[in-house]
Structures are given as structure tokens and as C-alpha cells.
Protein backbone atom coordinates (compact mmCIF):
# COMPACT_ATOMS: atom_id res chain seq x y z
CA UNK A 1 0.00 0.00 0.00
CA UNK A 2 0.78 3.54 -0.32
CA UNK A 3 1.26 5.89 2.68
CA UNK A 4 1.65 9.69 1.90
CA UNK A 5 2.69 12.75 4.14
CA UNK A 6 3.95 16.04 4.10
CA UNK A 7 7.65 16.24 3.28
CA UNK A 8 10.94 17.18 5.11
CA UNK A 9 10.51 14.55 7.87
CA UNK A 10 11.47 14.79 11.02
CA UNK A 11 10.66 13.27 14.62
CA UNK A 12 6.68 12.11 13.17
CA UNK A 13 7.43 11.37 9.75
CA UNK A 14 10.39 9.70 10.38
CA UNK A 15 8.47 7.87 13.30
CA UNK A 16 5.38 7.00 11.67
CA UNK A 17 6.68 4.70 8.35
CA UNK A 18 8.86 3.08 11.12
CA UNK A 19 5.88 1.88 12.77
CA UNK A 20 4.34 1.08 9.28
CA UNK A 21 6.66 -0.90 8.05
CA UNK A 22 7.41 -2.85 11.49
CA UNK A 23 3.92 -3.04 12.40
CA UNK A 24 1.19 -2.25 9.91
CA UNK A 25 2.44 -2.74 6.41
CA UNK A 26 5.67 -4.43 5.34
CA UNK A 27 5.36 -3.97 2.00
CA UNK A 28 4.55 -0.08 2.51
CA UNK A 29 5.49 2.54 0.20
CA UNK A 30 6.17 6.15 1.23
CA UNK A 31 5.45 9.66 -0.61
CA UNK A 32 6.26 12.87 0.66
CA UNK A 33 4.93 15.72 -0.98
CA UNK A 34 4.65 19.58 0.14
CA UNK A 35 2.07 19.54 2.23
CA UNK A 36 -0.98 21.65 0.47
CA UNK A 37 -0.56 18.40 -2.19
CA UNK A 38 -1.48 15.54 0.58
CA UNK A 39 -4.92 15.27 -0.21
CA UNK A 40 -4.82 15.84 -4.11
CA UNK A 41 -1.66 13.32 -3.74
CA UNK A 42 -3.68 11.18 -1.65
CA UNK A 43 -6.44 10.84 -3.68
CA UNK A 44 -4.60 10.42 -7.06
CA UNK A 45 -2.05 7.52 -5.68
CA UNK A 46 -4.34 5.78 -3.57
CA UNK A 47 -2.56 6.57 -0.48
CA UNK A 48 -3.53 6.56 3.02
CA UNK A 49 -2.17 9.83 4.37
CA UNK A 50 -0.52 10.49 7.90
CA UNK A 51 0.61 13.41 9.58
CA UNK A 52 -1.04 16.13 7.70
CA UNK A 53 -3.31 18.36 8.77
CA UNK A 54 -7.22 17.07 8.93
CA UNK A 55 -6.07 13.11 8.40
CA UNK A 56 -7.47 10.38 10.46
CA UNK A 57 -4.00 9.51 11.46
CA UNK A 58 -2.49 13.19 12.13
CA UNK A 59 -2.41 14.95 15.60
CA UNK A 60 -5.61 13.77 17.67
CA UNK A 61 -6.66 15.17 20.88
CA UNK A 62 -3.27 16.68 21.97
CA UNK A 63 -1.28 13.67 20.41
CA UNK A 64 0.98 13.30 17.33
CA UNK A 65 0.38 10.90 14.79
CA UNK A 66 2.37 7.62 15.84
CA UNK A 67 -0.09 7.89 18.74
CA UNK A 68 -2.96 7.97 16.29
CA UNK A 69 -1.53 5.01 14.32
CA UNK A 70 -1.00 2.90 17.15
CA UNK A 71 -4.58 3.85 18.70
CA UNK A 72 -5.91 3.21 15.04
CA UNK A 73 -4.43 -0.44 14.67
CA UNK A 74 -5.08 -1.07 18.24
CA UNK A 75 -1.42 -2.02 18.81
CA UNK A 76 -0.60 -3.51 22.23
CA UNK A 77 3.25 -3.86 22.69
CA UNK A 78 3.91 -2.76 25.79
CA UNK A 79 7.54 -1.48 24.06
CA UNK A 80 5.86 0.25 21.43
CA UNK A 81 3.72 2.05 23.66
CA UNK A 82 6.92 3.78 25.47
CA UNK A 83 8.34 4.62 21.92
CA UNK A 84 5.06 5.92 21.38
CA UNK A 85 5.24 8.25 24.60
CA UNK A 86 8.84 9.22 23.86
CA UNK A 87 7.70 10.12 20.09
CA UNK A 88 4.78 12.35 21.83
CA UNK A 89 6.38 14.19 23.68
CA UNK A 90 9.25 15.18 21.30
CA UNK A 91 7.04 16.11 18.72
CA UNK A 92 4.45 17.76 20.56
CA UNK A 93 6.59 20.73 22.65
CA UNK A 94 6.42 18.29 25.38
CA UNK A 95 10.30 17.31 25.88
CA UNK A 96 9.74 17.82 29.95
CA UNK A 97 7.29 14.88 29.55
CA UNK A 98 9.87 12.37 28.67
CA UNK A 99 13.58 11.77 29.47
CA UNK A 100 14.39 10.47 25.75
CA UNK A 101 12.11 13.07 24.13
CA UNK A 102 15.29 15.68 24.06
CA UNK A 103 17.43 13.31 22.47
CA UNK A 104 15.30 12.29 19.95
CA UNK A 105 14.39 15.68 19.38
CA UNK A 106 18.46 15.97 18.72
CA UNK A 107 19.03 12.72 16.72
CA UNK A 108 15.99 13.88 14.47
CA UNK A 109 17.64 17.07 13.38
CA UNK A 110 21.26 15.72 12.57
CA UNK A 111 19.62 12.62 10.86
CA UNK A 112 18.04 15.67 8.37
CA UNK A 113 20.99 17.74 8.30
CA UNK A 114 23.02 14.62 7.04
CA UNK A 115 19.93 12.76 4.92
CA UNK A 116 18.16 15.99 3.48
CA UNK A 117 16.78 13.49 0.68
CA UNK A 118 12.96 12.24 2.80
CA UNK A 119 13.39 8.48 1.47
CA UNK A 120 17.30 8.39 2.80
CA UNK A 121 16.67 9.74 6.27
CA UNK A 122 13.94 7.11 6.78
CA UNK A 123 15.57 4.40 5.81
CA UNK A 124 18.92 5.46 7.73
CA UNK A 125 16.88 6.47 10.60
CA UNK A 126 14.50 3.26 11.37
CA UNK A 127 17.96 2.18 13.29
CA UNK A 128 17.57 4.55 15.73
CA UNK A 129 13.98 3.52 16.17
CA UNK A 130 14.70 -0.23 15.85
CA UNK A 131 17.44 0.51 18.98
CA UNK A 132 15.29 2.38 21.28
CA UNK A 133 12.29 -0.08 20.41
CA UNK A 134 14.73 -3.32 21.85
CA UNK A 135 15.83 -1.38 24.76
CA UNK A 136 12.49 -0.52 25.88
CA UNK A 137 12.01 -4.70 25.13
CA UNK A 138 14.94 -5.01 27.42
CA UNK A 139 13.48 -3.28 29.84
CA UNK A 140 10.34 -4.77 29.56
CA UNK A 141 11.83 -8.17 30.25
CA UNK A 142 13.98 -7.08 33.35
């Protein structure tokens, strides 16, 4: 399937086809477009679109839109659901909320400096996400 959002990712987008691909749709495929094209875009591919403004899964209620994805999927992990609070509250002003939020805040913005291509940064960031996923496992497990 097709997933489409706004582009020049950062903490969300980068977040968001991470859980996708790990949890929703293997076989996804990612557009990013400016963002007054997501609907046209949307419609015209096909494409279920995230984190955009007025989308099912966008910012709901005070949360971003990995929130909204894993409410929307009903997704369980008790891991994922601490990624999804550290993913909150760095990319909803809300770094106090969470000790990693900062640092992923941090990672998210040399990951674009270094990867300003969308498609690049994803797939060089889903490490970072893939490493804080397992240690929350870890944790889980202790």
C-alpha cells in the first residue's frame, strides 16, 4: 500500500513509516509531498495519508500521529507504547514529559541535516527507532 505525508521529515514522519513498516504494512510505500498536495496526492495515488493536517492519522486530541496510528491499529506492545510516549512528547513541545524526548528531538535534526533526501533519512533512521524499540524490550523483560 501507499502511505503519503507532508515532506521534510522529522521526529513524526520519520516515526510513523517506522511503525508502518514494522507493524502495519511491510510492504509499505512512502510519498512525501509539500504539504498543500497531501490530499490531491492522496487521492490520485491511492494513499492513506498520515501526519497532515485534517487526516485520520495526524495529531488527535493533543497527540501526534504515531499515537494515532497505534490507537488506530489497536497495537498492544507494551515497548511500542513507550516509543510511542517518547515520540509524543518530542514532537508535541512536550520534551519535559519524557527523558528520551530531548534526544530524539536531537538525533531527528542531525539525521536531516546529514539525509536531506525524505526516502534516505527514513531508511537510515529506522535504526535509531529499531534501537530504542529493543531497549524498551529489554526493559520490559527485566
Amino acid at each position: 500500500m501507499k502511505w503519503i505525508t507532508r515532506a521534510h521529515v522529522h521526529v513524526d514522519r520519520v516515526a510513523c513509516p517506522w511503525l508502518i513498516k514494522r507493524f502495519v504494512d511491510a510492504g509499505a510505500e512512502f510519498v512525501f509531498v509539500a504539504k498543500d498536495l497531501v490530499d490531491a496526492e492522496a487521492k490520485r495515488l491511492n494513499a492513506i495519508p498520515f501526519d497532515a493536517p485534517g487526516v485520520e492519522l495526524g495529531h488527535q486530541d493533543g497527540h501526534c500521529s504515531f499515537v494515532s496510528i497505534v490507537n488506530k491499529y489497536n497495537l498492544k506492545d507494551p515497548a511500542l507504547l513507550k516509543l510511542a510516549d517518547v515520540v509524543n512528547a518530542a514532537d508535541t513541545s512536550a520534551m519535559d514529559k519524557n527523558p528520551f524526548a530531548a534526544g530524539l528531538e536531537a538525533i531527528a535534526q542531525g539525521y536531516s541535516l546529514l539525509y536531506p533526501d525524505d526516502h534516505k533519512n527514513i531508511e537510515q533512521q529506522f535504526q535509531v527507532y529499531d534501537a530504542l524499540y529493543n531497549y524498551f524490550r529489554l526493559q520490559d523483560s527485566k
